[in-house]
C-alpha atoms as a PDB file:
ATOM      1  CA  UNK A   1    -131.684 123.368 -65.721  1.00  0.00           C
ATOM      2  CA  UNK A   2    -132.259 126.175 -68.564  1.00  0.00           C
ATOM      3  CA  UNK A   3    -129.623 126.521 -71.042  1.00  0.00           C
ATOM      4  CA  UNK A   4    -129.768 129.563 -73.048  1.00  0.00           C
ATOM      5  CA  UNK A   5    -127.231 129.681 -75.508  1.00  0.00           C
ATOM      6  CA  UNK A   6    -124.936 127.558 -77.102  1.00  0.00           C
ATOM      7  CA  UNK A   7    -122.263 128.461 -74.994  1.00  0.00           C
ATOM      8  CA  UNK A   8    -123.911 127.599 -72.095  1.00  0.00           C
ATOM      9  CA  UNK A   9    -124.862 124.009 -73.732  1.00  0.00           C
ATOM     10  CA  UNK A  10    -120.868 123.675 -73.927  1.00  0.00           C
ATOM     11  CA  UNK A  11    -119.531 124.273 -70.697  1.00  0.00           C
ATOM     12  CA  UNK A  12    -122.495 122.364 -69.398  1.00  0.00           C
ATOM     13  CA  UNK A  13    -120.462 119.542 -71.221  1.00  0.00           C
ATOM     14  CA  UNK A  14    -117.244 120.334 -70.510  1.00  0.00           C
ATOM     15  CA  UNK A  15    -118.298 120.811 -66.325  1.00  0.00           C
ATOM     16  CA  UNK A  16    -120.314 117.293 -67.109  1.00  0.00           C
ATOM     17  CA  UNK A  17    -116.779 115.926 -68.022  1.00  0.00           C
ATOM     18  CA  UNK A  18    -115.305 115.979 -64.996  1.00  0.00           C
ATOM     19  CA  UNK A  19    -117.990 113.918 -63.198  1.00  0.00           C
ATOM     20  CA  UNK A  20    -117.714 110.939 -65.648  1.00  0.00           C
ATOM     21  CA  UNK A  21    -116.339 107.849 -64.249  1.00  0.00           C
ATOM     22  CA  UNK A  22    -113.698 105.633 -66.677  1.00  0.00           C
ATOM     23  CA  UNK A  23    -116.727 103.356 -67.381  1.00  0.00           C
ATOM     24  CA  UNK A  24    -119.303 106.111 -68.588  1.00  0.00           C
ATOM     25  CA  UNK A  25    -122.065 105.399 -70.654  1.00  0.00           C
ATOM     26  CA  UNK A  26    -124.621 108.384 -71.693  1.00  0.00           C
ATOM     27  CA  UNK A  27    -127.528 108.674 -73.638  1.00  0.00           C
ATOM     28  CA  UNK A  28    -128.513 111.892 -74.993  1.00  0.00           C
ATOM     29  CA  UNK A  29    -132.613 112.186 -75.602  1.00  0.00           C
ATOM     30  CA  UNK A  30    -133.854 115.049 -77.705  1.00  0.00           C
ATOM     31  CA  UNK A  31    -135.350 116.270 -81.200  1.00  0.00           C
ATOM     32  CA  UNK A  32    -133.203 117.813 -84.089  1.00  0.00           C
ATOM     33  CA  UNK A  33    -131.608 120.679 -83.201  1.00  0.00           C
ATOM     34  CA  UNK A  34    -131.954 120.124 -79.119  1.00  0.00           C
ATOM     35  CA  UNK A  35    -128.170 120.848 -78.734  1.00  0.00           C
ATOM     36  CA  UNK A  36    -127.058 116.820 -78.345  1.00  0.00           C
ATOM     37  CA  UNK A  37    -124.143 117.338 -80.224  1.00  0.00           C
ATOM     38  CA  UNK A  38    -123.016 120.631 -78.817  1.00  0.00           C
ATOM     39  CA  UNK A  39    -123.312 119.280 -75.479  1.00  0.00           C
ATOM     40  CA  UNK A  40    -120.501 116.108 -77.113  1.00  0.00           C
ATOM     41  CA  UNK A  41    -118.777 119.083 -78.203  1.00  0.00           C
ATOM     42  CA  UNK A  42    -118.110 120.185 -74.484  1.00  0.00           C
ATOM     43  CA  UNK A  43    -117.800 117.179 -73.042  1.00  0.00           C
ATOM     44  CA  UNK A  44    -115.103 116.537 -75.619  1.00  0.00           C
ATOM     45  CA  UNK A  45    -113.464 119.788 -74.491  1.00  0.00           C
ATOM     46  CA  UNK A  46    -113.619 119.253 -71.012  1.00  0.00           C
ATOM     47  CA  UNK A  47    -111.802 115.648 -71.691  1.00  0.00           C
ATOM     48  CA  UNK A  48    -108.740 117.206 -73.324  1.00  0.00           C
ATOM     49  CA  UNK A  49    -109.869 116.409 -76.942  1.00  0.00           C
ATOM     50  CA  UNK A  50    -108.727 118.872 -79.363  1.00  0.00           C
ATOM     51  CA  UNK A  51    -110.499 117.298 -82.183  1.00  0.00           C
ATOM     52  CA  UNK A  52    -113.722 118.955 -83.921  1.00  0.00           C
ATOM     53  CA  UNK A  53    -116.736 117.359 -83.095  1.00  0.00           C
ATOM     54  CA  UNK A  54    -119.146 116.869 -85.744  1.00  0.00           C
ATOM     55  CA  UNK A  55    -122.435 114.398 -85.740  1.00  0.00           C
ATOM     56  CA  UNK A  56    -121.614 111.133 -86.969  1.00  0.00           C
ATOM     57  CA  UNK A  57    -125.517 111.035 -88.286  1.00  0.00           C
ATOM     58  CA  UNK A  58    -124.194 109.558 -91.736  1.00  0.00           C
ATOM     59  CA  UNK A  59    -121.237 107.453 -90.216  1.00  0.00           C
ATOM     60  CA  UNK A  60    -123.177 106.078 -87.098  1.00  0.00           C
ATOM     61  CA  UNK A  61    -120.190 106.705 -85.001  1.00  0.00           C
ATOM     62  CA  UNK A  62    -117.005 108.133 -84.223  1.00  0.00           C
ATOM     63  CA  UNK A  63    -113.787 107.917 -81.591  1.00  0.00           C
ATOM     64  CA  UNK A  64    -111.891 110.615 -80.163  1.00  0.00           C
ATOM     65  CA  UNK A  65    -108.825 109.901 -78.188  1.00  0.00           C
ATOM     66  CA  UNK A  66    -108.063 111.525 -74.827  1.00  0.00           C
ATOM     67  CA  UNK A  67    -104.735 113.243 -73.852  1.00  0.00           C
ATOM     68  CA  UNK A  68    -104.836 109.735 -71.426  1.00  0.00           C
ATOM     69  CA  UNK A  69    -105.039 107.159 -73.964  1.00  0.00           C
ATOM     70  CA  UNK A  70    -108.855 106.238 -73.019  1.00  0.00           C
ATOM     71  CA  UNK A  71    -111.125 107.259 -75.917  1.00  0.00           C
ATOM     72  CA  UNK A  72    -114.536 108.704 -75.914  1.00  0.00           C
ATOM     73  CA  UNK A  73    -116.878 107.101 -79.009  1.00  0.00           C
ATOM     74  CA  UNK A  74    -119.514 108.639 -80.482  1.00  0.00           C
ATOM     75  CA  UNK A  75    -122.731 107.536 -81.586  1.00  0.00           C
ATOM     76  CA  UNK A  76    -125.887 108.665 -83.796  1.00  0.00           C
ATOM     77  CA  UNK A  77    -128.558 106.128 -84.359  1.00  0.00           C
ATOM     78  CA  UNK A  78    -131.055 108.444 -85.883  1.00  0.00           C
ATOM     79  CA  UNK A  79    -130.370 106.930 -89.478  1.00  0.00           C
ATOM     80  CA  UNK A  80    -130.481 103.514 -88.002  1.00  0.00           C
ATOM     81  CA  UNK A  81    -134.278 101.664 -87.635  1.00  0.00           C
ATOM     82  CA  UNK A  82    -132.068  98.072 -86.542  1.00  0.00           C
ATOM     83  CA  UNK A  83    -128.444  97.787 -84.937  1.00  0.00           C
ATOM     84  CA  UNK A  84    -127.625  95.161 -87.250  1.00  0.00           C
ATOM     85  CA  UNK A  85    -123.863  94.810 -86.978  1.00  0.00           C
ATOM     86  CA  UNK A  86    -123.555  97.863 -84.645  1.00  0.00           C
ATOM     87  CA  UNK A  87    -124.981  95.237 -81.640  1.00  0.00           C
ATOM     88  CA  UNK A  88    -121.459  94.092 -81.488  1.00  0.00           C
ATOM     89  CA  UNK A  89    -119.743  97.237 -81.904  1.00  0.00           C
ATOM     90  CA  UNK A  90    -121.737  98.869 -79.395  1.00  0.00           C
ATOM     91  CA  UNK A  91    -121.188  96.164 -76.759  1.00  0.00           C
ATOM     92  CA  UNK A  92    -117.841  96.329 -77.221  1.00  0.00           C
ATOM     93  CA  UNK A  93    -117.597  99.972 -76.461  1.00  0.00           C
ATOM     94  CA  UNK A  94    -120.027  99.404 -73.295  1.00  0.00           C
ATOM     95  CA  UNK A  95    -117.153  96.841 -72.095  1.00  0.00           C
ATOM     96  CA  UNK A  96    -114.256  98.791 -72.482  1.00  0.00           C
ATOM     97  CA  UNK A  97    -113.256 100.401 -69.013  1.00  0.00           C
ATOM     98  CA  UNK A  98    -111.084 103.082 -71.481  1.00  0.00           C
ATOM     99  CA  UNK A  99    -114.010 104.307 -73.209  1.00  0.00           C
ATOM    100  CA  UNK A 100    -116.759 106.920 -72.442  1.00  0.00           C
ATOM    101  CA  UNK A 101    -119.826 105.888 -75.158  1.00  0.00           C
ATOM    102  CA  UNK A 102    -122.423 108.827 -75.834  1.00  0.00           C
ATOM    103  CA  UNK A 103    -125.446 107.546 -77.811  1.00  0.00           C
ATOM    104  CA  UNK A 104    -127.882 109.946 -79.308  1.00  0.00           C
ATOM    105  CA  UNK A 105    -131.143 108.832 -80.788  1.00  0.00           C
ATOM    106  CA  UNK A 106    -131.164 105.393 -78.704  1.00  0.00           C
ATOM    107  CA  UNK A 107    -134.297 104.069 -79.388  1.00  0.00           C
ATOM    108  CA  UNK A 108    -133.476 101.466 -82.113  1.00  0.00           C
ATOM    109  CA  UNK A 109    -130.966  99.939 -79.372  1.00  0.00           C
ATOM    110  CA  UNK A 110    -132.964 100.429 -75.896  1.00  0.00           C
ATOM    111  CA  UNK A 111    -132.423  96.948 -75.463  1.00  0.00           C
ATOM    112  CA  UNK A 112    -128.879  97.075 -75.507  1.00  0.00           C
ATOM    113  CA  UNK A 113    -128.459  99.469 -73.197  1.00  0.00           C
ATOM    114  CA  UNK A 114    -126.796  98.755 -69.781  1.00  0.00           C
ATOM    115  CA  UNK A 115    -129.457  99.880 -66.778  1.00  0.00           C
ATOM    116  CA  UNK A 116    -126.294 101.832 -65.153  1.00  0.00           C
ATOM    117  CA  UNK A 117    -125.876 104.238 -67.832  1.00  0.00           C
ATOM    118  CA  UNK A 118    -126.513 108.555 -67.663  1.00  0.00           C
ATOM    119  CA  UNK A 119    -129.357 109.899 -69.570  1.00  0.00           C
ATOM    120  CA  UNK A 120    -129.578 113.706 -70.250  1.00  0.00           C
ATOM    121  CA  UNK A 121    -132.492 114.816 -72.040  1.00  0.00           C
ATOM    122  CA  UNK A 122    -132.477 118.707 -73.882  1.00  0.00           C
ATOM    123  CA  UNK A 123    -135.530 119.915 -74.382  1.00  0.00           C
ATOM    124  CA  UNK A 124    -135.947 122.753 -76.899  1.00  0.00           C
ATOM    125  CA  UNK A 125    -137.935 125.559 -75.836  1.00  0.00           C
ATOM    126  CA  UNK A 126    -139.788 128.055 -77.852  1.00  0.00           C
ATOM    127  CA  UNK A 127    -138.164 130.666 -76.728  1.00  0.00           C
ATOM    128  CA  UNK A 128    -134.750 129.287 -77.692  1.00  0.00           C
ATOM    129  CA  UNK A 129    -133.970 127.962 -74.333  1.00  0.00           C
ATOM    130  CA  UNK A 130    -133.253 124.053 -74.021  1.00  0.00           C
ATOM    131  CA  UNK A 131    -133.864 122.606 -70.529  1.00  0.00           C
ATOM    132  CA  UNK A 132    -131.623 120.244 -69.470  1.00  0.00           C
ATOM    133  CA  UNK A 133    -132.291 117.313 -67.498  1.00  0.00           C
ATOM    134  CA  UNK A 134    -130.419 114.602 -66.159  1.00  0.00           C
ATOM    135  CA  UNK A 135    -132.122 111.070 -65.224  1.00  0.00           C
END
C-alpha cells in the first residue's frame, strides 16, 4: 500500500485499530523517519486514546490507557543494543490479554518475540511516499 502523507499514515492506524484482537502484538520495521510513530499515533486514535503520542526513543517505552480499561504500551528499542531488564517487562506485556504491545526497532529482542505477532513494515520512498506492508 502507498501512503502519501502523514495523514494518510494516521488513519491507516486508526482503520488498523479496529482489526486488533485483545491480545495484539505488532512490530513496526522501518528507518528514521519511516512514519512508525505516526502510524502509533493513529492506532492510538482509533483506540479511544486521547493522549499525545510521542516516541519513547529515550524512555524505551510508554502506556496509554483505553476508554476500556485495556492499555496499549509502547515500545522503542532503537537506543537499546541488549534487553537487559526490559526481557521481563516485555514478556509481561506479551502476556497480558488487556494490552496491545507495539515494538519499533525489534531487532535487539527478535528472540523474544512471540511467532503470532503483526509486523508492518514502512518503507520510505524518495519521492516522499512510504509503502506500507503488512507480513
Amino acid at each position: 500500500m502507498k501512503i502519501t502523507s502523514e495523514q494518510e499514515m494516521l488513519n491507516f492506524g486508526k482503520d488498523f485499530a479496529n482489526r486488533q484482537d485483545p491480545l495484539s502484538i505488532i512490530e513496526l520495521i522501518g528507518d528514521v523517519g519511516a512514519g512508525k510513530t505516526t502510524f502509533v499515533r493513529g492506532l492510538a486514535k482509533g483506540l479511544g486514546i486521547k493522549e499525545n503520542i510521542t516516541s519513547p526513543s529515550f524512555t524505551i517505552s510508554k502506556t496509554y490507557v483505553l476508554p476500556n480499561g485495556k492499555t496499549l504500551t509502547h515500545y522503542d528499542f532503537y537506543r537499546l543494543n541488549d534487553p537487559g531488564i526490559m526481557q521481563g517487562d516485555l514478556t509481561e506485556s506479551f502476556q497480558n490479554p488487556n494490552n496491545i504491545t507495539v515494538i519499533e526497532w525489534a531487532d535487539s529482542v527478535e528472540n523474544l518475540l512471540p511467532k503470532n505477532r503483526t509486523r508492518i513494515s514502512i518503507k520510505y520512498n524518495d519521492d516522499d511516499s512510504r509503502e506500507v506492508t503488512v507480513l
